[in-house]
Every structure is written in C-alpha cells, then in structure tokens.
N, C-alpha and C. Protein backbone atom coordinates (compact mmCIF):
# COMPACT_ATOMS: atom_id res chain seq x y z
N UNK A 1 81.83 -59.29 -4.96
CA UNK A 1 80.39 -59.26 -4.84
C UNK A 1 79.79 -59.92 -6.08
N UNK A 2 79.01 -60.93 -5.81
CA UNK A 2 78.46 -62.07 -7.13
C UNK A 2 76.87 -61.01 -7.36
N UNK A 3 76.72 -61.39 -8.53
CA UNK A 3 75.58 -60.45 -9.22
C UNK A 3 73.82 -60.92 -8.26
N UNK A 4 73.11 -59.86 -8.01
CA UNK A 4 72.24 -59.71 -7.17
C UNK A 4 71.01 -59.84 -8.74
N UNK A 5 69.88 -61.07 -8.21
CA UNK A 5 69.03 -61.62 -8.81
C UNK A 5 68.08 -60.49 -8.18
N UNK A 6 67.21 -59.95 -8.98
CA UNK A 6 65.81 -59.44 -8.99
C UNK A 6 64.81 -60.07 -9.54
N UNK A 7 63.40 -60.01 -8.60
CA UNK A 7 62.43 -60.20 -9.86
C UNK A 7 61.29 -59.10 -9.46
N UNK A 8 60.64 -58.99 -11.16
CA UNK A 8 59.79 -57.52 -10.15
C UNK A 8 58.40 -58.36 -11.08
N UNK A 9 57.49 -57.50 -10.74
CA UNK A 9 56.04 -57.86 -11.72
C UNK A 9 55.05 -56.48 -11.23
N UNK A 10 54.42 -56.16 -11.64
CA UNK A 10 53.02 -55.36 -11.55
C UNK A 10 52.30 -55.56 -12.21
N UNK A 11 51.27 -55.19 -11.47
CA UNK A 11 49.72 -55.92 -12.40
C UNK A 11 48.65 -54.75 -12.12
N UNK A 12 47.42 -54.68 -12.77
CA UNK A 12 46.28 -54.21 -12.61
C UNK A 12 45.11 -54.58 -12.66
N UNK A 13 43.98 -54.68 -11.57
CA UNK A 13 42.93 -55.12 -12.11
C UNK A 13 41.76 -54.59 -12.95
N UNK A 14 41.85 -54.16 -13.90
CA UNK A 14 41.48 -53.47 -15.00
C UNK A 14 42.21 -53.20 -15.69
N UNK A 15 42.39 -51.81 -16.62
CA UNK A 15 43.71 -51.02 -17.32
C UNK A 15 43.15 -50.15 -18.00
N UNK A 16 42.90 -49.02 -16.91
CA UNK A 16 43.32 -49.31 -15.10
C UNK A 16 42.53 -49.27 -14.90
N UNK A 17 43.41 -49.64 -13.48
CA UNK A 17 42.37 -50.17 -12.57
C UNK A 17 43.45 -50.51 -11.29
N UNK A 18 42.92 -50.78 -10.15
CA UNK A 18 43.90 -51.00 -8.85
C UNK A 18 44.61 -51.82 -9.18
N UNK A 19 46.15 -51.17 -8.81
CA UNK A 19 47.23 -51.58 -9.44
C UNK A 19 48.05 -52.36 -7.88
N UNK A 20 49.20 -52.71 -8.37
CA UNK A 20 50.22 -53.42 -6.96
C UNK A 20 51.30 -54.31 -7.72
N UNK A 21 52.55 -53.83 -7.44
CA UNK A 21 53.55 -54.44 -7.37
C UNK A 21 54.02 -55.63 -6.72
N UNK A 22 54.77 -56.24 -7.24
CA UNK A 22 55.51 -57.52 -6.13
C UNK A 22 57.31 -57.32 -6.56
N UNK A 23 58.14 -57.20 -5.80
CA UNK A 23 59.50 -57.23 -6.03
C UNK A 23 60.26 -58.68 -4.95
N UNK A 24 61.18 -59.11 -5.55
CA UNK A 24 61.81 -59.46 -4.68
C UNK A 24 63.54 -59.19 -5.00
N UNK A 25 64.28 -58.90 -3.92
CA UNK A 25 65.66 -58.52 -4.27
C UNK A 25 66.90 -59.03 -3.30
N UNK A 26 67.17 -60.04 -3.91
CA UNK A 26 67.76 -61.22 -3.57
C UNK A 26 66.83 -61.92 -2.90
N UNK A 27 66.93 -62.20 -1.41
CA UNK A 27 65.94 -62.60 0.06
C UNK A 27 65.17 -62.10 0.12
N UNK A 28 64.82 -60.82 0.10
CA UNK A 28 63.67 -59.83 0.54
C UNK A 28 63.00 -59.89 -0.26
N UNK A 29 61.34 -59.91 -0.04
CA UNK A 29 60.11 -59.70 -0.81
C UNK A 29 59.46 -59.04 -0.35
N UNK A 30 58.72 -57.86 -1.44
CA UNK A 30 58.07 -56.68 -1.18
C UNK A 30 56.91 -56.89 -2.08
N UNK A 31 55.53 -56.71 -1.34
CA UNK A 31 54.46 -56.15 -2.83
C UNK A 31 53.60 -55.01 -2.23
N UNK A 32 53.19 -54.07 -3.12
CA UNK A 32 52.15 -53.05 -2.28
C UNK A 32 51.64 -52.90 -3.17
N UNK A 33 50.12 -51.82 -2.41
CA UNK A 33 49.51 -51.19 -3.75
C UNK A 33 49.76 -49.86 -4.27
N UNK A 34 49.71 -49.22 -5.48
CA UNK A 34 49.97 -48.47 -6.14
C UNK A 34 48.93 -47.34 -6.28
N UNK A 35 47.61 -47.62 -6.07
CA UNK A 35 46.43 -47.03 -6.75
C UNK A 35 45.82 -47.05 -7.73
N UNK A 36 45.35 -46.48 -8.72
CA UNK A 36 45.07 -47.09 -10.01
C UNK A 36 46.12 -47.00 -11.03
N UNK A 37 46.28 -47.55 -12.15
CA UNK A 37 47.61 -47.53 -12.86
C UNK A 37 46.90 -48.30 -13.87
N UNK A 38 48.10 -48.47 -15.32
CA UNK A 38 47.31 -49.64 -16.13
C UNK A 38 48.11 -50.29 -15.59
N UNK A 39 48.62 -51.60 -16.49
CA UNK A 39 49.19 -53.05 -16.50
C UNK A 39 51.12 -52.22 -16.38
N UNK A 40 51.10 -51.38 -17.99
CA UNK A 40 52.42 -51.15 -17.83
C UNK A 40 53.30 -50.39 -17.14
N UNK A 41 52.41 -49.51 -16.55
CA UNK A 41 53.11 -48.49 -15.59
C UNK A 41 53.32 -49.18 -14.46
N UNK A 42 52.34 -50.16 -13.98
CA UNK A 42 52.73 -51.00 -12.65
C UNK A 42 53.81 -51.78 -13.04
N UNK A 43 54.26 -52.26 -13.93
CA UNK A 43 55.30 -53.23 -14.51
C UNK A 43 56.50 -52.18 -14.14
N UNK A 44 56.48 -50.81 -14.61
CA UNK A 44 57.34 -50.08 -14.95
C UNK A 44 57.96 -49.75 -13.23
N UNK A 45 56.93 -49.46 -12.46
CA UNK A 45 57.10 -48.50 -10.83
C UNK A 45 57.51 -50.03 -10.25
N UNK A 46 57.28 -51.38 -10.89
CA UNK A 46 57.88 -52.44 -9.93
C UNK A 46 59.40 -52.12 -10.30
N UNK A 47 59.88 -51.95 -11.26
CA UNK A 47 61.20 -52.03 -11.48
C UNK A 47 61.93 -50.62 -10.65
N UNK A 48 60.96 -49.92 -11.15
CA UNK A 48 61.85 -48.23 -10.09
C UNK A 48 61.80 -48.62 -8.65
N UNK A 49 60.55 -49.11 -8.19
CA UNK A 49 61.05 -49.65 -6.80
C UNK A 49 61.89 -50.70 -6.86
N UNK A 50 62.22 -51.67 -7.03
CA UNK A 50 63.13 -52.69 -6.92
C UNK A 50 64.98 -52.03 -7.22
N UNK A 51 65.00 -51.06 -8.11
CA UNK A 51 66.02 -50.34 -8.07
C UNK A 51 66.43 -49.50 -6.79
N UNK A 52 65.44 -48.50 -6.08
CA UNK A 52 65.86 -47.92 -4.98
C UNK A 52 65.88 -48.98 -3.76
N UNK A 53 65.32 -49.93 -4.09
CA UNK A 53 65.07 -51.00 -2.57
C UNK A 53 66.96 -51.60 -2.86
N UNK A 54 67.01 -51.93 -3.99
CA UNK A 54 68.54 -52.10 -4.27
C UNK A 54 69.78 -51.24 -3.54
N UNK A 55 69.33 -50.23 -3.62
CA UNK A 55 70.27 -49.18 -3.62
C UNK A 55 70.33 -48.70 -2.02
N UNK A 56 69.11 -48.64 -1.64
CA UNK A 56 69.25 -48.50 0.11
C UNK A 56 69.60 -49.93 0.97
N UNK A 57 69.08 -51.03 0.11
CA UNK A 57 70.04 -52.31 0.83
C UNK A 57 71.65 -52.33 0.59
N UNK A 58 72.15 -52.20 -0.39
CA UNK A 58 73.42 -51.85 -0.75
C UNK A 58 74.35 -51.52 0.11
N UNK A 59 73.70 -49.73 -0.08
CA UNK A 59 74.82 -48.84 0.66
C UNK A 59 75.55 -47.69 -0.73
N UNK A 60 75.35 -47.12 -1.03
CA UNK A 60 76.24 -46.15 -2.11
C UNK A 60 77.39 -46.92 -2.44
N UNK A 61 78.45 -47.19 -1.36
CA UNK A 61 79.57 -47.59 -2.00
C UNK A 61 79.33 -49.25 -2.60
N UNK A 62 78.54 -49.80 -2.22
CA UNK A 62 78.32 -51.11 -2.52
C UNK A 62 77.83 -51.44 -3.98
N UNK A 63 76.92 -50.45 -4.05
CA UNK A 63 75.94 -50.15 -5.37
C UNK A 63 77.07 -49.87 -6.70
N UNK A 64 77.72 -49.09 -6.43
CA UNK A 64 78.67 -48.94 -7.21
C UNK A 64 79.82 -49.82 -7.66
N UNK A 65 79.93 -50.88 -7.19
CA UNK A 65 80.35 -52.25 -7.22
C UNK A 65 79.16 -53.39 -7.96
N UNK A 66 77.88 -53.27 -7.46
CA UNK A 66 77.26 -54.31 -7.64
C UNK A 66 76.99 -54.30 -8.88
N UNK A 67 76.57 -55.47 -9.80
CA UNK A 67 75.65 -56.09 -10.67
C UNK A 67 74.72 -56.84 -10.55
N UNK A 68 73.24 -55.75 -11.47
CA UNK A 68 72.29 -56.79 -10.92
C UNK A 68 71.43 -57.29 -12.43
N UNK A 69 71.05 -58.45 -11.84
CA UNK A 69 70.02 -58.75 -13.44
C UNK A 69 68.46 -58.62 -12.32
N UNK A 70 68.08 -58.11 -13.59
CA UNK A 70 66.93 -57.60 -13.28
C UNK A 70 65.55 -58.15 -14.18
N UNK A 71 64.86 -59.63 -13.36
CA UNK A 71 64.22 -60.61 -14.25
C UNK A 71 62.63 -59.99 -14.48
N UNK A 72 62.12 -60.63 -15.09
CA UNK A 72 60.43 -59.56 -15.60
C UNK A 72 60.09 -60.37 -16.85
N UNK A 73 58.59 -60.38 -15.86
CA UNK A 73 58.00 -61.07 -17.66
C UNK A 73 57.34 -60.59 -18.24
N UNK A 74 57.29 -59.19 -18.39
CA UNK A 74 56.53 -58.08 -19.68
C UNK A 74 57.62 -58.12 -20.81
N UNK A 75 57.20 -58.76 -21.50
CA UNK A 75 57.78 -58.60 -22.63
C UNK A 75 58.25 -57.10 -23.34
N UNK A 76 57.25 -56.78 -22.66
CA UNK A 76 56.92 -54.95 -23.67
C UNK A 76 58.23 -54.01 -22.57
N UNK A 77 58.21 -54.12 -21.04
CA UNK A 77 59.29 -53.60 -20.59
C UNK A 77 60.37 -54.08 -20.88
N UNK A 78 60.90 -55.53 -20.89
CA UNK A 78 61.72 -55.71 -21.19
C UNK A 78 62.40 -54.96 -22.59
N UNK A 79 61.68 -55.25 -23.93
CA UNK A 79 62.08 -54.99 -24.74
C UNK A 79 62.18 -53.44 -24.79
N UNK A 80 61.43 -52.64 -24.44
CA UNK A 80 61.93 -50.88 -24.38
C UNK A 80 63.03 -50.48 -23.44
N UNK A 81 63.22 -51.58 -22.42
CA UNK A 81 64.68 -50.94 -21.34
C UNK A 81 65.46 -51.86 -22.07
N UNK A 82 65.47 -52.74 -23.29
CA UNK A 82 66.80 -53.04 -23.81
C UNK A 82 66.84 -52.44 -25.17
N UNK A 83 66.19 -52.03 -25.76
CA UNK A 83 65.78 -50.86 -27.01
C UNK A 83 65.31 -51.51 -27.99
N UNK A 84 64.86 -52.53 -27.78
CA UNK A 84 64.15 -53.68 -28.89
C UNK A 84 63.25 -52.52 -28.98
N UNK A 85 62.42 -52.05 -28.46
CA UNK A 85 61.12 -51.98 -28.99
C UNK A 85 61.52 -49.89 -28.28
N UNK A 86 60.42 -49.05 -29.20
CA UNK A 86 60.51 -47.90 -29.22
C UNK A 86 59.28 -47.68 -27.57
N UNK A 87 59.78 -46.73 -26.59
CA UNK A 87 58.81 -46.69 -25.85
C UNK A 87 57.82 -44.81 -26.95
N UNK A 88 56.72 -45.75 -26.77
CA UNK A 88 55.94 -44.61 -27.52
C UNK A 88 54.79 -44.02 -26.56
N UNK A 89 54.50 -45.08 -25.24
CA UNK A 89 53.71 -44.42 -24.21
C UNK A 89 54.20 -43.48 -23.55
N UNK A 90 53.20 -41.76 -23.54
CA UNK A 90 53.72 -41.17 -23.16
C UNK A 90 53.90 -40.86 -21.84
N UNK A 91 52.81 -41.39 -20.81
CA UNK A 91 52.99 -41.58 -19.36
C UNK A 91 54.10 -42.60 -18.84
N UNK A 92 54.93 -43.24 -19.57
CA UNK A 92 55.60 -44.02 -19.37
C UNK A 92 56.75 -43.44 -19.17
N UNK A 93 57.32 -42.17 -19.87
CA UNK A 93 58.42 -41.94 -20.16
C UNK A 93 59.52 -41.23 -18.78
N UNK A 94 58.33 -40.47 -17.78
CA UNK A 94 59.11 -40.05 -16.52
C UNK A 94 59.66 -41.34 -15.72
N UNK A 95 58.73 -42.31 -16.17
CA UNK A 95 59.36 -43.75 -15.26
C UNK A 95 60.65 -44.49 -15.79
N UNK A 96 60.31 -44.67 -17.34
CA UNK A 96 61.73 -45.10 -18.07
C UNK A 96 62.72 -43.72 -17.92
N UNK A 97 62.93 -42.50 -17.58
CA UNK A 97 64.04 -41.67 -17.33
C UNK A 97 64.47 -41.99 -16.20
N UNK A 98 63.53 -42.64 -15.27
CA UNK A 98 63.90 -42.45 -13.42
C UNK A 98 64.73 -43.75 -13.35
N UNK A 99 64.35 -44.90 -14.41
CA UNK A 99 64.82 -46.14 -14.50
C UNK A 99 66.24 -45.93 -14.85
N UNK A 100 66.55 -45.20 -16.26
CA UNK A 100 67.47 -44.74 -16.37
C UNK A 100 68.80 -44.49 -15.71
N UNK A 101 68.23 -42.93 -14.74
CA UNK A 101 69.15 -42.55 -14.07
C UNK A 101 69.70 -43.49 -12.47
N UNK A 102 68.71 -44.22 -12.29
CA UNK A 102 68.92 -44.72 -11.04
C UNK A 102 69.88 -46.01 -11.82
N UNK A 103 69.41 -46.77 -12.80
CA UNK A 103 70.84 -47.93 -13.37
C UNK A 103 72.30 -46.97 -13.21
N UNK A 104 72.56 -45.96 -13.44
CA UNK A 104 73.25 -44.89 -13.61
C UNK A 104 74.83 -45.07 -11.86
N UNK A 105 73.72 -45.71 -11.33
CA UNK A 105 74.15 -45.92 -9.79
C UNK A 105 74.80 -47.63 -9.30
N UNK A 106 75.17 -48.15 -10.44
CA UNK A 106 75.27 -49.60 -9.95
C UNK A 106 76.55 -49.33 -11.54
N UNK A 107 77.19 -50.76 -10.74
CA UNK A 107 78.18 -50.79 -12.00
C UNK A 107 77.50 -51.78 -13.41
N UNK A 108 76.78 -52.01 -13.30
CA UNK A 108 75.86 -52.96 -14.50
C UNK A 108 74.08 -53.50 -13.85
N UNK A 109 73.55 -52.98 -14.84
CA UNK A 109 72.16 -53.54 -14.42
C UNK A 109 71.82 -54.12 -15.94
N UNK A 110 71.45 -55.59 -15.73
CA UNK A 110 71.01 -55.87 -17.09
C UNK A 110 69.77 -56.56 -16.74
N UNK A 111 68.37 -56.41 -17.97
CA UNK A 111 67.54 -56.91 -17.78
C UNK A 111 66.95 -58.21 -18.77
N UNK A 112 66.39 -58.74 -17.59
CA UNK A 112 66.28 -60.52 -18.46
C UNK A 112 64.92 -60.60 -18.57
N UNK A 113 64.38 -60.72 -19.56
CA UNK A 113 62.79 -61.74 -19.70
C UNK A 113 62.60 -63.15 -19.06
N UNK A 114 61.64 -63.60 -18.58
CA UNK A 114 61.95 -64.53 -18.05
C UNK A 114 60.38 -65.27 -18.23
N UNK A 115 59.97 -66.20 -18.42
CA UNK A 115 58.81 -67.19 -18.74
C UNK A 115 57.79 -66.79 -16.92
N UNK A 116 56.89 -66.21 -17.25
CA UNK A 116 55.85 -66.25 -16.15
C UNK A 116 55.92 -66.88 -14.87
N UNK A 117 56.35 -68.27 -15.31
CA UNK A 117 55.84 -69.64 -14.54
C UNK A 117 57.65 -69.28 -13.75
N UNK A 118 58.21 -68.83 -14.09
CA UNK A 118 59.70 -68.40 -13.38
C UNK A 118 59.85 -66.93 -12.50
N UNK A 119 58.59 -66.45 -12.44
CA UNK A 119 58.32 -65.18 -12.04
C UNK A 119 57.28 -65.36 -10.96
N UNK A 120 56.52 -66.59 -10.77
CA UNK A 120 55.48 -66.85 -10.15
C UNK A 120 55.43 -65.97 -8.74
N UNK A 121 56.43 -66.18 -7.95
CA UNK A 121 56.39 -65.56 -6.22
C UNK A 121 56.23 -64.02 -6.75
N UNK A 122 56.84 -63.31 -7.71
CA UNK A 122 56.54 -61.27 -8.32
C UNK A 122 54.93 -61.55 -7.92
N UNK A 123 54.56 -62.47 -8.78
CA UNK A 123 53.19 -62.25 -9.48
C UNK A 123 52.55 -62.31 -8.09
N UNK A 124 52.60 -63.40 -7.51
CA UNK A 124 52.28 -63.82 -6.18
C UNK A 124 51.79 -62.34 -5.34
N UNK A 125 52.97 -61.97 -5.13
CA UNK A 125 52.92 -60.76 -4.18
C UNK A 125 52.13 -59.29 -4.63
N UNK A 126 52.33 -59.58 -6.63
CA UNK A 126 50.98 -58.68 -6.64
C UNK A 126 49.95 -58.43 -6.24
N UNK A 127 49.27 -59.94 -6.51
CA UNK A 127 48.36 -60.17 -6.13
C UNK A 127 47.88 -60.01 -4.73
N UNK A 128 48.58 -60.49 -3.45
CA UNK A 128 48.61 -60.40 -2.18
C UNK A 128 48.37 -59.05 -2.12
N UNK A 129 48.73 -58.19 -2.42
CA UNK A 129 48.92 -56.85 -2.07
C UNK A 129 47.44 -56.67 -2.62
N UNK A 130 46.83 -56.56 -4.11
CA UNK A 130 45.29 -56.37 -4.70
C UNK A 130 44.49 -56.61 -3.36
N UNK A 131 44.55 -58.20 -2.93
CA UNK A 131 43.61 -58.95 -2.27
C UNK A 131 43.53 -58.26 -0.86
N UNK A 132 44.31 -57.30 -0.64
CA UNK A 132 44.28 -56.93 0.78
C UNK A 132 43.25 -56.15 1.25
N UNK A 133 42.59 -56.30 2.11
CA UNK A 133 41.62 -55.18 2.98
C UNK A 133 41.94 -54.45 3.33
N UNK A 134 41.50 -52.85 2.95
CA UNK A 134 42.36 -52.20 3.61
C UNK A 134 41.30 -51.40 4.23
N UNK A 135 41.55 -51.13 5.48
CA UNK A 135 40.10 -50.38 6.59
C UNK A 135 40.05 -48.89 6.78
C-alpha cells in the first residue's frame, strides 16, 4: 500500500465567524460547514475529519498498514502537530488530543506544510461550502 496524499484547509468568515472545511483524501473531496469557529479550530476539525474519513475509507485492518501525509497550509497547525511551535490555545487542545489519538490508528501519519497556491482545490471547497444557501 503506497502512502495516501491528504489535503485539508478550514477557514472562517470572521474569527469567528461561519466556519467550513474542505478535505480531500486521495480521490474523494469533501467540504461542509462547521458553524461558527475561528480560522484555527476550522484548520484543526479539517484535519480530525480528514483522519476519520481516512479511517472509514480504509477499513481497520488497512489503516493499520497505511501511511498518510497529511498536506495543510496553516503554518500554525502544522507547526504544533509537529512540535515546532507550543499549542497554547486552550479550545484547541480537545481537537489536538482527538488528532492525536486517531494518528494512533494508522502505521505513520506525517504532516507537510505546503504553499497555498498547492492547496488551492482544500481552499476551494471551503469556500463552496461558506457560499452555500442553506433553506
């Protein structure tokens, strides 16, 4: 099994303000909305979803085999899920534990920074999801 490409993004329009994810994991692309959130918690719940969307495409025994890189262009997540940087937000911290334990389930999850303009379709689907009417 060759290593499974992610890309996640969340955004908000404010902070906060109505929030929405975009994931994609491998083929599949997902974005929804969240509700209100700031910037980093939506950054943060794109990655926890993109982990369980992992894990139910998989299969348990698969997951436990797989490696995935996991691409994102928040600098600020990146660097606290690789320990560059101290997470000091405290609403943040049930999401970085859930992040945690769910890597916990794959044989390697590593996460990559990646330049915006290489993230474009995440961002994309944030947005799609913001822009939606909902009745």
């Amino acid at each position: 099994m060759g290593k499974l490409v992610i890309y996640t993004d969340g955004g908000s329009r404010g902070n906060p303000g109505k929030a929405a994810i975009g994931v994609i994991v491998g083929d599949k692309k997902y974005g929804e909305r969240i509700g209100t959130a700031t910037n980093n918690t939506a950054e943060y719940k794109a990655i926890v979803f993109a982990l369980k969307k992992a894990k139910q495409l998989l299969g348990k025994e698969k997951c436990e085999q797989a490696e995935l890189e996991m691409r994102m262009d928040s600098e600020l997540a990146y660097s606290q899920l690789t320990g560059r940087y101290k997470l000091k937000e405290e609403s943040l911290f049930p999401l970085f534990i859930e992040i945690w334990n769910l890597k916990q389930e794959f044989k390697k999850v590593e996460f990559t920074h990646v330049p915006r303009e290489q993230n474009r379709e995440a961002d994309r689907l944030v947005n799609q999801a913001l822009d939606e009417v909902i009745i």
